[in-house]
PDB file of N, CA and C in Angstrom:
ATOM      1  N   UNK A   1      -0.925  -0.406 -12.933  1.00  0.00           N
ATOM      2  CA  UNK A   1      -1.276  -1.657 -12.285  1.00  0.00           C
ATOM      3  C   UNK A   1      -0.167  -2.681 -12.438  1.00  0.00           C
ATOM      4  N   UNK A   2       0.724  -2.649 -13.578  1.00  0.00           N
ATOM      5  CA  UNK A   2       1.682  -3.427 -13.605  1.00  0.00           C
ATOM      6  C   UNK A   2       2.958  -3.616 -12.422  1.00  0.00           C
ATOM      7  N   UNK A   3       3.308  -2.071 -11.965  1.00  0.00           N
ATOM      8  CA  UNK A   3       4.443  -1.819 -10.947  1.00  0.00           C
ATOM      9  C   UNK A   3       3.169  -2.849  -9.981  1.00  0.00           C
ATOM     10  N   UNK A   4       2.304  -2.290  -9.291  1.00  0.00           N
ATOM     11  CA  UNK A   4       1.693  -2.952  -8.550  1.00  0.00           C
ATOM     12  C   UNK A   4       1.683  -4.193  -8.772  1.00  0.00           C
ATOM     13  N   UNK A   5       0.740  -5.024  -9.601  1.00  0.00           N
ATOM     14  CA  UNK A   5       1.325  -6.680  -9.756  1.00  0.00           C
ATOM     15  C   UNK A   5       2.822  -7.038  -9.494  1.00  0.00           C
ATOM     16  N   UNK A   6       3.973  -5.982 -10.066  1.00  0.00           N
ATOM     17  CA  UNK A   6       5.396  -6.771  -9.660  1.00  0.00           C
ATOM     18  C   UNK A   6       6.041  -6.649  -7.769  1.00  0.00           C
ATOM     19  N   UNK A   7       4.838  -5.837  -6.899  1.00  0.00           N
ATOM     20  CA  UNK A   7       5.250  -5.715  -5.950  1.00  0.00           C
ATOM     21  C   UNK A   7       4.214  -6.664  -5.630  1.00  0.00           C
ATOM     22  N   UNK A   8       2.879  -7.016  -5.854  1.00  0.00           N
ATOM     23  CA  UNK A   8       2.672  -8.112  -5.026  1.00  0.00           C
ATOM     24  C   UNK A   8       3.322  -9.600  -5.099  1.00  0.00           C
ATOM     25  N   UNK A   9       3.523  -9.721  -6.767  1.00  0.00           N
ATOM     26  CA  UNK A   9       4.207 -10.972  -6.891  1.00  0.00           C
ATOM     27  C   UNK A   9       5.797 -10.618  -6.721  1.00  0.00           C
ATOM     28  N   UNK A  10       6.628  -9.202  -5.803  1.00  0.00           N
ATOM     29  CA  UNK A  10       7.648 -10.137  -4.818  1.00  0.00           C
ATOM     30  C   UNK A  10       7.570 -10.139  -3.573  1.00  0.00           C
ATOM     31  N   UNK A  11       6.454  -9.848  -3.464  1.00  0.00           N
ATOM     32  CA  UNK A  11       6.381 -10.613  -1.801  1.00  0.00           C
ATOM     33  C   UNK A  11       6.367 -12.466  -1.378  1.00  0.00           C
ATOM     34  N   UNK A  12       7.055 -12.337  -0.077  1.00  0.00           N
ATOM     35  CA  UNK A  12       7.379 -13.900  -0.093  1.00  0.00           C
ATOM     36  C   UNK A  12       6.547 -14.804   0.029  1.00  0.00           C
ATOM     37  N   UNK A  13       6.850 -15.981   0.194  1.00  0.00           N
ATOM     38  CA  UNK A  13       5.741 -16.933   0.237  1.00  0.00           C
ATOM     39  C   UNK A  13       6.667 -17.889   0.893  1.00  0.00           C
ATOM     40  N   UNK A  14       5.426 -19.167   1.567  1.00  0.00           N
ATOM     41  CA  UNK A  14       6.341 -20.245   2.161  1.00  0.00           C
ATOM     42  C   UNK A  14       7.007 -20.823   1.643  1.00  0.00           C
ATOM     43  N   UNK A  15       6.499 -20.978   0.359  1.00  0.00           N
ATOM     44  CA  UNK A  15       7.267 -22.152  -0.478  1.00  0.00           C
ATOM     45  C   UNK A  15       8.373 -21.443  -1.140  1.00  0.00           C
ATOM     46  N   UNK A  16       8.737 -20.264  -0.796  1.00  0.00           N
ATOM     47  CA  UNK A  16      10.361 -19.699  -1.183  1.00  0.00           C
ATOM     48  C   UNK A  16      10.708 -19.989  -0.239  1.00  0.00           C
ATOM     49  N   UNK A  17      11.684 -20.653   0.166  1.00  0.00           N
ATOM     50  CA  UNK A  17      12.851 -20.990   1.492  1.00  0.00           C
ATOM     51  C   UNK A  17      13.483 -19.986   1.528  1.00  0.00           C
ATOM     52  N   UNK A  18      13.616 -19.542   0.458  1.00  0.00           N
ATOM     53  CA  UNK A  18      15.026 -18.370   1.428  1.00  0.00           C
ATOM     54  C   UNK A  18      14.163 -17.207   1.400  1.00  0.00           C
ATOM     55  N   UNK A  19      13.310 -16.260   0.870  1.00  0.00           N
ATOM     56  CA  UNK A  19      12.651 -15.215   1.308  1.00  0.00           C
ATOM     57  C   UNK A  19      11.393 -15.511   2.498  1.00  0.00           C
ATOM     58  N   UNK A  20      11.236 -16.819   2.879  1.00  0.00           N
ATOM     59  CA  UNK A  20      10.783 -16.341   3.878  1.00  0.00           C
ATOM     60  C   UNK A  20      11.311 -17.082   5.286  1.00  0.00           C
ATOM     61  N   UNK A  21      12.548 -17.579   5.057  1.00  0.00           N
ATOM     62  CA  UNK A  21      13.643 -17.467   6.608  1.00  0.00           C
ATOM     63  C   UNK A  21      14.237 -16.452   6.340  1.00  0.00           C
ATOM     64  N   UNK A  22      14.008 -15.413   5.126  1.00  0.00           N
ATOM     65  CA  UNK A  22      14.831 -13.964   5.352  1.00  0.00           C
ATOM     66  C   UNK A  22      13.851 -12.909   6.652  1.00  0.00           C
ATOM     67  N   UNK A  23      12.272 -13.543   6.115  1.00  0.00           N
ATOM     68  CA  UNK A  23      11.610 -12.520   7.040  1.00  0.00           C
ATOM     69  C   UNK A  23      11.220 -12.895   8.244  1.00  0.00           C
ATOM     70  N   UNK A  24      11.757 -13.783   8.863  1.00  0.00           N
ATOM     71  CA  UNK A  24      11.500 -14.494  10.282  1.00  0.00           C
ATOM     72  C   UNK A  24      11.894 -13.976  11.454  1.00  0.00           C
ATOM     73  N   UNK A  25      12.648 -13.530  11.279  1.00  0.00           N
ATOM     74  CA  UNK A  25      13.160 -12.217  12.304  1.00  0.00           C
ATOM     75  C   UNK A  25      12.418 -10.800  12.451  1.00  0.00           C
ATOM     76  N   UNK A  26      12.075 -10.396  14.052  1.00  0.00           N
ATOM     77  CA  UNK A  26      11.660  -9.105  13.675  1.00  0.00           C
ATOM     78  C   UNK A  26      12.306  -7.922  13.370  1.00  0.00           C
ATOM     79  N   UNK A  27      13.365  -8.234  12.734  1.00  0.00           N
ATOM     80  CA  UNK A  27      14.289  -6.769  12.216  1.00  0.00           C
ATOM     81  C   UNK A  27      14.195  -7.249  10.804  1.00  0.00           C
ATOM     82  N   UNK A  28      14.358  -7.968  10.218  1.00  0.00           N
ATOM     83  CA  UNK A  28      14.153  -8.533   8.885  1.00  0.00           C
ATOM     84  C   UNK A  28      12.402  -8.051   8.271  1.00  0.00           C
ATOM     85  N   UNK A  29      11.633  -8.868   9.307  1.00  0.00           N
ATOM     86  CA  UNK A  29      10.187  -8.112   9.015  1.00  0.00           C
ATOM     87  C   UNK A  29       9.782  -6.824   8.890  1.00  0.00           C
ATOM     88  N   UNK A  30      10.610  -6.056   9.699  1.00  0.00           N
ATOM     89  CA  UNK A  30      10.012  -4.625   9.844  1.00  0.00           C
ATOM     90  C   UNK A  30      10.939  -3.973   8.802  1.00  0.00           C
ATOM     91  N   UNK A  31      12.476  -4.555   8.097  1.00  0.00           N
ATOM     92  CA  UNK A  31      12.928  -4.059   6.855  1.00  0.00           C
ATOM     93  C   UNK A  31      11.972  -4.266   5.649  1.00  0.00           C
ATOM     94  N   UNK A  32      11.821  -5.961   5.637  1.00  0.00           N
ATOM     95  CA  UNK A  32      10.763  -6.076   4.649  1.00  0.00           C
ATOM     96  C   UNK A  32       9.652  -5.240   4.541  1.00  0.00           C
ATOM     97  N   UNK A  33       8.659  -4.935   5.907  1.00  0.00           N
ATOM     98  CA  UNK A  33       7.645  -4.344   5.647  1.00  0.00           C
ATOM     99  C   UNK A  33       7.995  -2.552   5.087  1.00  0.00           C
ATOM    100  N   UNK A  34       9.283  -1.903   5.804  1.00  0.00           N
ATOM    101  CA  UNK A  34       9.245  -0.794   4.978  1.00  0.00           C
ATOM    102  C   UNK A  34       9.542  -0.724   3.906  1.00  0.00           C
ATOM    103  N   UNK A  35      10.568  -1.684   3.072  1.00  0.00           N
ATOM    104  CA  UNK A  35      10.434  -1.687   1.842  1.00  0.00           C
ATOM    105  C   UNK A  35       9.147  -2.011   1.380  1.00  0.00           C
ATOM    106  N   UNK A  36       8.750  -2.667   1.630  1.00  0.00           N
ATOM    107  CA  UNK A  36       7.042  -2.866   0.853  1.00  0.00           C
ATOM    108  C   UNK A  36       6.647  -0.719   0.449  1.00  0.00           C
ATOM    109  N   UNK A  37       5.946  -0.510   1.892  1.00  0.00           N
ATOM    110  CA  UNK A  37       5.853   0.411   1.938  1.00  0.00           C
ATOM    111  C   UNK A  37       6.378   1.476   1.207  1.00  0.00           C
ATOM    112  N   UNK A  38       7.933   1.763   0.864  1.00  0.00           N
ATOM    113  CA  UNK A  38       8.441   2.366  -0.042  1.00  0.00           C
ATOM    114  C   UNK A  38       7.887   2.168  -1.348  1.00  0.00           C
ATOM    115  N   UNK A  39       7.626   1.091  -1.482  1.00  0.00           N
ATOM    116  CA  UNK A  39       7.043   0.858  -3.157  1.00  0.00           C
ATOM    117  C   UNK A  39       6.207   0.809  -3.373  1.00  0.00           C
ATOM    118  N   UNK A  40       5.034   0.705  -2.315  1.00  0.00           N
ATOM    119  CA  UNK A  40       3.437   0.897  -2.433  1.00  0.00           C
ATOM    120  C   UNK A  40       3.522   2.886  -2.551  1.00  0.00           C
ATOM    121  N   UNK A  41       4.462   3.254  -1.685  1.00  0.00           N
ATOM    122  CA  UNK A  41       4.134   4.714  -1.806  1.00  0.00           C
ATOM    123  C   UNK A  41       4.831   5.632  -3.081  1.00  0.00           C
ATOM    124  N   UNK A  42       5.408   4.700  -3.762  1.00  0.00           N
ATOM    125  CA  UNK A  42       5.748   5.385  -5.429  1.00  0.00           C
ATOM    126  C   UNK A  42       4.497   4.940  -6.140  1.00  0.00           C
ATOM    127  N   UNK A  43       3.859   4.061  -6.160  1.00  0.00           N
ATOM    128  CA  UNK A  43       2.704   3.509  -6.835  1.00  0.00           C
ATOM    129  C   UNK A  43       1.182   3.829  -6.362  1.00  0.00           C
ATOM    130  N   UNK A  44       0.998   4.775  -5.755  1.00  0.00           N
ATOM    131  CA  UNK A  44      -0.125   5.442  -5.317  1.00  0.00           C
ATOM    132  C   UNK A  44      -0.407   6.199  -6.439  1.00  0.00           C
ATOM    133  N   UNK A  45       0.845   7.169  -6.190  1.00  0.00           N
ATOM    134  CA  UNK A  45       0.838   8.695  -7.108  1.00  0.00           C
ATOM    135  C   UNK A  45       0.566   7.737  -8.369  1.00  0.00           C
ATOM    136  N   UNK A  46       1.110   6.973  -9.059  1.00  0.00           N
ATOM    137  CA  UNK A  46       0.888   6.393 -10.712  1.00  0.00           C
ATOM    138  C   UNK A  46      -0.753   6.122 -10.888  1.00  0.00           C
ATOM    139  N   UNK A  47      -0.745   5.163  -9.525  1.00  0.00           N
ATOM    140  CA  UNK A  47      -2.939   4.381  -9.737  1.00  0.00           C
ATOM    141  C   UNK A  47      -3.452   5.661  -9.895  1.00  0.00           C
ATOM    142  N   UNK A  48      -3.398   6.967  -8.807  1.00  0.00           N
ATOM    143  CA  UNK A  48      -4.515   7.799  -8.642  1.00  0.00           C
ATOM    144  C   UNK A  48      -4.102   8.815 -10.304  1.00  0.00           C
ATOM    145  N   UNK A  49      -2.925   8.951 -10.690  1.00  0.00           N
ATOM    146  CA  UNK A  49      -2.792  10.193 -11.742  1.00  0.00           C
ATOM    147  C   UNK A  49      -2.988   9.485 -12.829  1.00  0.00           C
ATOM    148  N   UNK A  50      -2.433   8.424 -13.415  1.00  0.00           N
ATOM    149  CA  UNK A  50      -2.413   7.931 -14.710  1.00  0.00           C
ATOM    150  C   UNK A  50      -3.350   6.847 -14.954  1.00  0.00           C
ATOM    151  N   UNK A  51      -3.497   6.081 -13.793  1.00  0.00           N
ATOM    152  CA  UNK A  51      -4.901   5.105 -13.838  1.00  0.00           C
ATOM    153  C   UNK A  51      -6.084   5.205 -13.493  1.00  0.00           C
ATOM    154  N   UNK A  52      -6.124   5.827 -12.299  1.00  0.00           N
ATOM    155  CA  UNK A  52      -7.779   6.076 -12.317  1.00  0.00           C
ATOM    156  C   UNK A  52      -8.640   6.820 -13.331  1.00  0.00           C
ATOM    157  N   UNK A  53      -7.873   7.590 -14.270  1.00  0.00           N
ATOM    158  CA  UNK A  53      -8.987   8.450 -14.974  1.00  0.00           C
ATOM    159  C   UNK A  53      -9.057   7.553 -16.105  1.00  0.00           C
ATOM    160  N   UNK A  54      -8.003   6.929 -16.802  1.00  0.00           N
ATOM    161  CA  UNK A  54      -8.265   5.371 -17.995  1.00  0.00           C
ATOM    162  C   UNK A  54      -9.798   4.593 -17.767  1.00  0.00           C
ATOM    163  N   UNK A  55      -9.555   3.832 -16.458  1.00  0.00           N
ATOM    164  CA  UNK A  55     -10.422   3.375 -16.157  1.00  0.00           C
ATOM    165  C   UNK A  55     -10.572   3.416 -14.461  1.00  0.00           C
ATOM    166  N   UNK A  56     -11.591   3.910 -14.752  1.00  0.00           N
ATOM    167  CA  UNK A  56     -12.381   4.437 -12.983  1.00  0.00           C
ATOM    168  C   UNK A  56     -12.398   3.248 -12.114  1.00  0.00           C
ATOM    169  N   UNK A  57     -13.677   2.009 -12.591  1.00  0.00           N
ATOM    170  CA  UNK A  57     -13.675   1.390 -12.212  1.00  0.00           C
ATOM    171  C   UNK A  57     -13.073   0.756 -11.635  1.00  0.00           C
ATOM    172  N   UNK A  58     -12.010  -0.344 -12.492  1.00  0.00           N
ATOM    173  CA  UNK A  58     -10.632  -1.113 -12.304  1.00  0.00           C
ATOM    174  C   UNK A  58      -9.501  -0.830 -11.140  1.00  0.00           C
ATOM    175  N   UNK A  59      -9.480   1.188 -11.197  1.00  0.00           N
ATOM    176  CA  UNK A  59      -8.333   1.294 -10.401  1.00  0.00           C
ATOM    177  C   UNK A  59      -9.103   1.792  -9.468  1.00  0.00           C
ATOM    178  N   UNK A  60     -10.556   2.354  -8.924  1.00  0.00           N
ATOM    179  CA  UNK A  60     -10.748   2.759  -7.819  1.00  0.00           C
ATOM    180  C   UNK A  60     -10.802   1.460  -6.873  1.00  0.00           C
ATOM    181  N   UNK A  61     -11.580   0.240  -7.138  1.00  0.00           N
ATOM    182  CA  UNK A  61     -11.457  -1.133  -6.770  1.00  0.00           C
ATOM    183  C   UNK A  61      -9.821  -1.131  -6.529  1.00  0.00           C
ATOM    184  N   UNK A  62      -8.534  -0.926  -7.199  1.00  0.00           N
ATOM    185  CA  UNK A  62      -7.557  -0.950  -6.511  1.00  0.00           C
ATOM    186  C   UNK A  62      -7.208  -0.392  -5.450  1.00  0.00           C
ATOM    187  N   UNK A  63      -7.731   0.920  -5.360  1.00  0.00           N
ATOM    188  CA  UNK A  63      -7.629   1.721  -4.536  1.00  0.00           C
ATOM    189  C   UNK A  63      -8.476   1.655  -3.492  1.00  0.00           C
ATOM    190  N   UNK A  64      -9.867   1.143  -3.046  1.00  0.00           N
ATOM    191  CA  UNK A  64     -10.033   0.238  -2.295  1.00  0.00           C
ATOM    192  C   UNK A  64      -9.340  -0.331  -1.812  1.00  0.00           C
ATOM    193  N   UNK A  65      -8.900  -1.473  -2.306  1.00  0.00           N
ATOM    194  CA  UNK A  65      -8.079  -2.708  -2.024  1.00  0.00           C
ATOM    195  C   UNK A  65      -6.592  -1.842  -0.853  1.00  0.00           C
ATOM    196  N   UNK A  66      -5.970  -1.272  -1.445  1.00  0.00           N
ATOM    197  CA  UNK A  66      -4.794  -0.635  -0.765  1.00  0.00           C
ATOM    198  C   UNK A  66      -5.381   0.016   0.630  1.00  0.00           C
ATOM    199  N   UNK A  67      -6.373   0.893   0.098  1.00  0.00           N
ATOM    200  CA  UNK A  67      -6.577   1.731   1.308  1.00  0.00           C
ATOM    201  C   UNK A  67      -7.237   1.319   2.426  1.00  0.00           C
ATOM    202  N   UNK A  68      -7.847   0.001   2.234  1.00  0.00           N
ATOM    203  CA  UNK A  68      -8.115  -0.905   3.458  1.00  0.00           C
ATOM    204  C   UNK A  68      -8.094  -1.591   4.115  1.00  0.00           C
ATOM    205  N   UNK A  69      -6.336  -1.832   3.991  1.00  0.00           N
ATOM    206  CA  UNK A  69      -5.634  -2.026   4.449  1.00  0.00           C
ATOM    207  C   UNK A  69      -5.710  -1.940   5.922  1.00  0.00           C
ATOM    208  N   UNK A  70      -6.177  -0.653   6.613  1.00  0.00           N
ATOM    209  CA  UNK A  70      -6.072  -0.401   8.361  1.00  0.00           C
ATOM    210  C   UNK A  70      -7.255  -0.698   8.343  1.00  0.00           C
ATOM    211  N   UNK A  71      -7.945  -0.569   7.703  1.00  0.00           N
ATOM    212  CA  UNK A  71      -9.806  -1.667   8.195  1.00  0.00           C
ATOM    213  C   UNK A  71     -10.152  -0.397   9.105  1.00  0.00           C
ATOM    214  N   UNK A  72      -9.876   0.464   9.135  1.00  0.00           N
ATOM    215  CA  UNK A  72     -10.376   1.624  10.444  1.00  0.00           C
ATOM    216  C   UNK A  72     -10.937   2.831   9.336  1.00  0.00           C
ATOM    217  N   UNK A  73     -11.442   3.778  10.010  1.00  0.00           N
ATOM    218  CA  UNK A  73     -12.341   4.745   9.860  1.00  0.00           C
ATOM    219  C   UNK A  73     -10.963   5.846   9.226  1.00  0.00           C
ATOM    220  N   UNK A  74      -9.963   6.294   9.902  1.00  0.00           N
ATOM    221  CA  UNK A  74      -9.035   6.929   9.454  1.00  0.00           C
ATOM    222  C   UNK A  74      -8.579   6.439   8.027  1.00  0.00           C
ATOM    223  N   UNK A  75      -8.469   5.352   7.648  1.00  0.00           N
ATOM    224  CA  UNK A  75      -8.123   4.866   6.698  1.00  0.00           C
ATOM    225  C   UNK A  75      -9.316   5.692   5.371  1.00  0.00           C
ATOM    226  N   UNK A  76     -10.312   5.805   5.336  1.00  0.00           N
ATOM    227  CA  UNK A  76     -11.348   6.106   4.782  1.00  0.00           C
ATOM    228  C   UNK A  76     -10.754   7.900   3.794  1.00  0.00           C
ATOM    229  N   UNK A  77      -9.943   8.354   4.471  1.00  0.00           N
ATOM    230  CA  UNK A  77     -10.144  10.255   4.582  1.00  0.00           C
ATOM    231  C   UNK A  77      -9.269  10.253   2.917  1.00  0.00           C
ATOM    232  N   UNK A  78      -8.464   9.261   2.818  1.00  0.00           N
ATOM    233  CA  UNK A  78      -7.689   9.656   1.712  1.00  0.00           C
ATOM    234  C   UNK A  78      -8.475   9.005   0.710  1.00  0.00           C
ATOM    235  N   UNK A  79      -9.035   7.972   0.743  1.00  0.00           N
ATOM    236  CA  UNK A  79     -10.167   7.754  -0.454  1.00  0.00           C
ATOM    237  C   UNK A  79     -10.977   8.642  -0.359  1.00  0.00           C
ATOM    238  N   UNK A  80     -11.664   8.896   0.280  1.00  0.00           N
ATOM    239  CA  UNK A  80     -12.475   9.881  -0.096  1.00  0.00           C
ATOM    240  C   UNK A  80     -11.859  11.744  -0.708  1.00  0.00           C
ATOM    241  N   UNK A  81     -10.691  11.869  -0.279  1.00  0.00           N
ATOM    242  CA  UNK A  81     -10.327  12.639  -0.741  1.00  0.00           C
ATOM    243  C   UNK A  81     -10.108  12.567  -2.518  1.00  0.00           C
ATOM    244  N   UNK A  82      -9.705  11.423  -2.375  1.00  0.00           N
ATOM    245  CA  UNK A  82      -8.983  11.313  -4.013  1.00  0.00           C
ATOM    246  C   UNK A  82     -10.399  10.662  -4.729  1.00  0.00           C
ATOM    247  N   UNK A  83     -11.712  10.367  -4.345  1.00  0.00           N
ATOM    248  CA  UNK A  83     -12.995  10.516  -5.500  1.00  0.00           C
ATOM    249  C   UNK A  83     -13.333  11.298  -5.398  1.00  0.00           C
ATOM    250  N   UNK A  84     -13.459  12.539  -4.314  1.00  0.00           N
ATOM    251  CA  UNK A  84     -13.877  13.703  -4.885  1.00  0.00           C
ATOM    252  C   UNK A  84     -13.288  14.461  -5.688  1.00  0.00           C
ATOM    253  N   UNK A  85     -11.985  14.798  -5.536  1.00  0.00           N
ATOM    254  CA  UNK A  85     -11.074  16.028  -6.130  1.00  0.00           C
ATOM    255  C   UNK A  85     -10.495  15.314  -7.503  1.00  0.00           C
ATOM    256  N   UNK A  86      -9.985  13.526  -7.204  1.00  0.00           N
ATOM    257  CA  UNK A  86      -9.293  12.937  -7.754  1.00  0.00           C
ATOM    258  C   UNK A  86      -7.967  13.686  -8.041  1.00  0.00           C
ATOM    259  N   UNK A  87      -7.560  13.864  -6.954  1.00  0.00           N
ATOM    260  CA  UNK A  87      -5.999  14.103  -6.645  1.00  0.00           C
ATOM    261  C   UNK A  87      -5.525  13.726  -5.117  1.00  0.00           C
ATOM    262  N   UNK A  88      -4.375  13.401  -5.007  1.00  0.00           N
ATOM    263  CA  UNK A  88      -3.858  13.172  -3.555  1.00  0.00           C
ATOM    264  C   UNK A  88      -2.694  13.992  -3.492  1.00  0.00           C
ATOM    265  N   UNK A  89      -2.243  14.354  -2.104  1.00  0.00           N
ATOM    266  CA  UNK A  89      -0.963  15.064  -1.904  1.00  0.00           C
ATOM    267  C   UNK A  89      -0.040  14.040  -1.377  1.00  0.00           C
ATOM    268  N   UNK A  90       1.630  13.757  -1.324  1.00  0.00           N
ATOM    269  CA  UNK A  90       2.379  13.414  -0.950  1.00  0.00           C
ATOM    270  C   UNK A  90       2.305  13.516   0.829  1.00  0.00           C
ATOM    271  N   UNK A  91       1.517  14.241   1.226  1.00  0.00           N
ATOM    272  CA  UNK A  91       1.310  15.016   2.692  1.00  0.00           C
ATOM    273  C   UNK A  91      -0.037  13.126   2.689  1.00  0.00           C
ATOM    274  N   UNK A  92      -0.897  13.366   1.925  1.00  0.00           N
ATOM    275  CA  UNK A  92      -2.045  12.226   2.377  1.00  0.00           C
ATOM    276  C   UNK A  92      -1.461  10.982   1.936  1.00  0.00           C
ATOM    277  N   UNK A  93      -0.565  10.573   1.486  1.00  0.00           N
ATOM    278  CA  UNK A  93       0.596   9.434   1.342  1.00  0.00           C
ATOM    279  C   UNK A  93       1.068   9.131   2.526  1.00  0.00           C
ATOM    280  N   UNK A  94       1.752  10.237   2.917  1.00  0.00           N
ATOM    281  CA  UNK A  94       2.465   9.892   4.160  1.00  0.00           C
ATOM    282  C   UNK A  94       1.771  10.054   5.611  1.00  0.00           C
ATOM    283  N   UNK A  95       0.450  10.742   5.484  1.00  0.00           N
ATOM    284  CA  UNK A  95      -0.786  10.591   6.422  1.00  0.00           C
ATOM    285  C   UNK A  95      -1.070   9.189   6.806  1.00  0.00           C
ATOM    286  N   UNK A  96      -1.746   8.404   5.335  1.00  0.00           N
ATOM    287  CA  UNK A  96      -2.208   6.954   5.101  1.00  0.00           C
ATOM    288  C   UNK A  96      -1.050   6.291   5.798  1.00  0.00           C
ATOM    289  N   UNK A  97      -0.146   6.219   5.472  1.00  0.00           N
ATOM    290  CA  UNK A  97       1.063   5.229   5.813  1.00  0.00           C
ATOM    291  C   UNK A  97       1.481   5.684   7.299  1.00  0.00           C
ATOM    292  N   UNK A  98       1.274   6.707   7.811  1.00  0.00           N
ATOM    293  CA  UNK A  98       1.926   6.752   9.085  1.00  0.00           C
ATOM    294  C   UNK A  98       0.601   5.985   9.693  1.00  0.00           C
ATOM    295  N   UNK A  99      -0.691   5.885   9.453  1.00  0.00           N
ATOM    296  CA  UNK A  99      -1.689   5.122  10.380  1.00  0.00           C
ATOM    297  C   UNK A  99      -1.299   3.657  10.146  1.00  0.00           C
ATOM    298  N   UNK A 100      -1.066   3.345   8.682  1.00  0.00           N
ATOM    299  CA  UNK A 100      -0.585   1.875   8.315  1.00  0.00           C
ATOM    300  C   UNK A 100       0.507   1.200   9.402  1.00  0.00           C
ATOM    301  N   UNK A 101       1.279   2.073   9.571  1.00  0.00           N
ATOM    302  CA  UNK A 101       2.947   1.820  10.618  1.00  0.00           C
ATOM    303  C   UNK A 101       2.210   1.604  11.829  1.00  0.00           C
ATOM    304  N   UNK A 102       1.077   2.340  12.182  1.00  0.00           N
ATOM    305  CA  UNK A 102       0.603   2.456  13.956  1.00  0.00           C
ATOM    306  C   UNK A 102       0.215   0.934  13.837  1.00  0.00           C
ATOM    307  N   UNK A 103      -0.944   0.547  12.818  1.00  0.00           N
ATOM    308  CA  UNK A 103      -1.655  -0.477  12.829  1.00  0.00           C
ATOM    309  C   UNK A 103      -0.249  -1.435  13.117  1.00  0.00           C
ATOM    310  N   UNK A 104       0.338  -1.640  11.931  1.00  0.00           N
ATOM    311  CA  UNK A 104       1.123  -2.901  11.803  1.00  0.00           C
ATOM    312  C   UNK A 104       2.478  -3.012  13.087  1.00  0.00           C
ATOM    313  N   UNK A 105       2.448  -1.570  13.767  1.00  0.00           N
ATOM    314  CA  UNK A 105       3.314  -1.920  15.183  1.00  0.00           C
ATOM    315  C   UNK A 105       2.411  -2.690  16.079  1.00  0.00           C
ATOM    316  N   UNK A 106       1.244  -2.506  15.996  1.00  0.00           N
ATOM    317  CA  UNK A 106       0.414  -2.744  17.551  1.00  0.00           C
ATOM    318  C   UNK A 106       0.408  -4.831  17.133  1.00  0.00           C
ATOM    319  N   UNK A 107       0.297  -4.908  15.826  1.00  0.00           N
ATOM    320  CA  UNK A 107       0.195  -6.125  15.715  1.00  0.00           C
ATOM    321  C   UNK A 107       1.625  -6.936  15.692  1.00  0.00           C
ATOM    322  N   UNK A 108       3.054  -6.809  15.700  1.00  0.00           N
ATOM    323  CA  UNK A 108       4.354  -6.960  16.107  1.00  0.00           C
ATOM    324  C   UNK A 108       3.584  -6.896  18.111  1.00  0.00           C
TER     325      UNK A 108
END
């Protein structure tokens, strides 16, 4: 949960002047947003292997939180994959995130 807290607290905010006239542009945004992405998708594998079984609660509520992200029905297949089995594949990483990319193009 910690990597996670240091990627939400560097995302920008208004009141940084320079990170967010860095992301004002849509080539700047769509760098920013795949870096995000890059670092949400090293920090999956950590929540689901080393945190969810510590505490269930705490990190499935994280895992919530991430995975609903696309607010859609597709979004649903990899949570549910990872409370039943409680494992994910690198294949349902890059499943989740290629619907994440559809969502966040249609809204660009």
């Amino acid at each position: 949960m910690e990597i996670f807290n240091a990627v939400v607290a560097s995302l920008p905010r208004k009141s940084d002047v320079f990170r967010y006239s860095a992301i004002q542009s849509k080539q700047n945004l769509e760098k920013a947003h795949q870096n995000l992405i890059e670092k949400i998708t090293e920090i999956i594998a950590i929540l689901v292997e080393s945190g969810w079984k510590k505490s269930p609660d705490y990190q499935k509520n994280s895992l919530i939180d991430c995975f609903s992200l696309l607010e859609e029905s597709e979004a649903v297949k990899i949570f549910q994959k990872a409370q039943e089995s409680r494992t994910i594949t690198e294949d349902d990483v890059d499943e989740y995130f290629g619907l994440f990319d559809k969502k966040f193009d249609r809204l660009l």
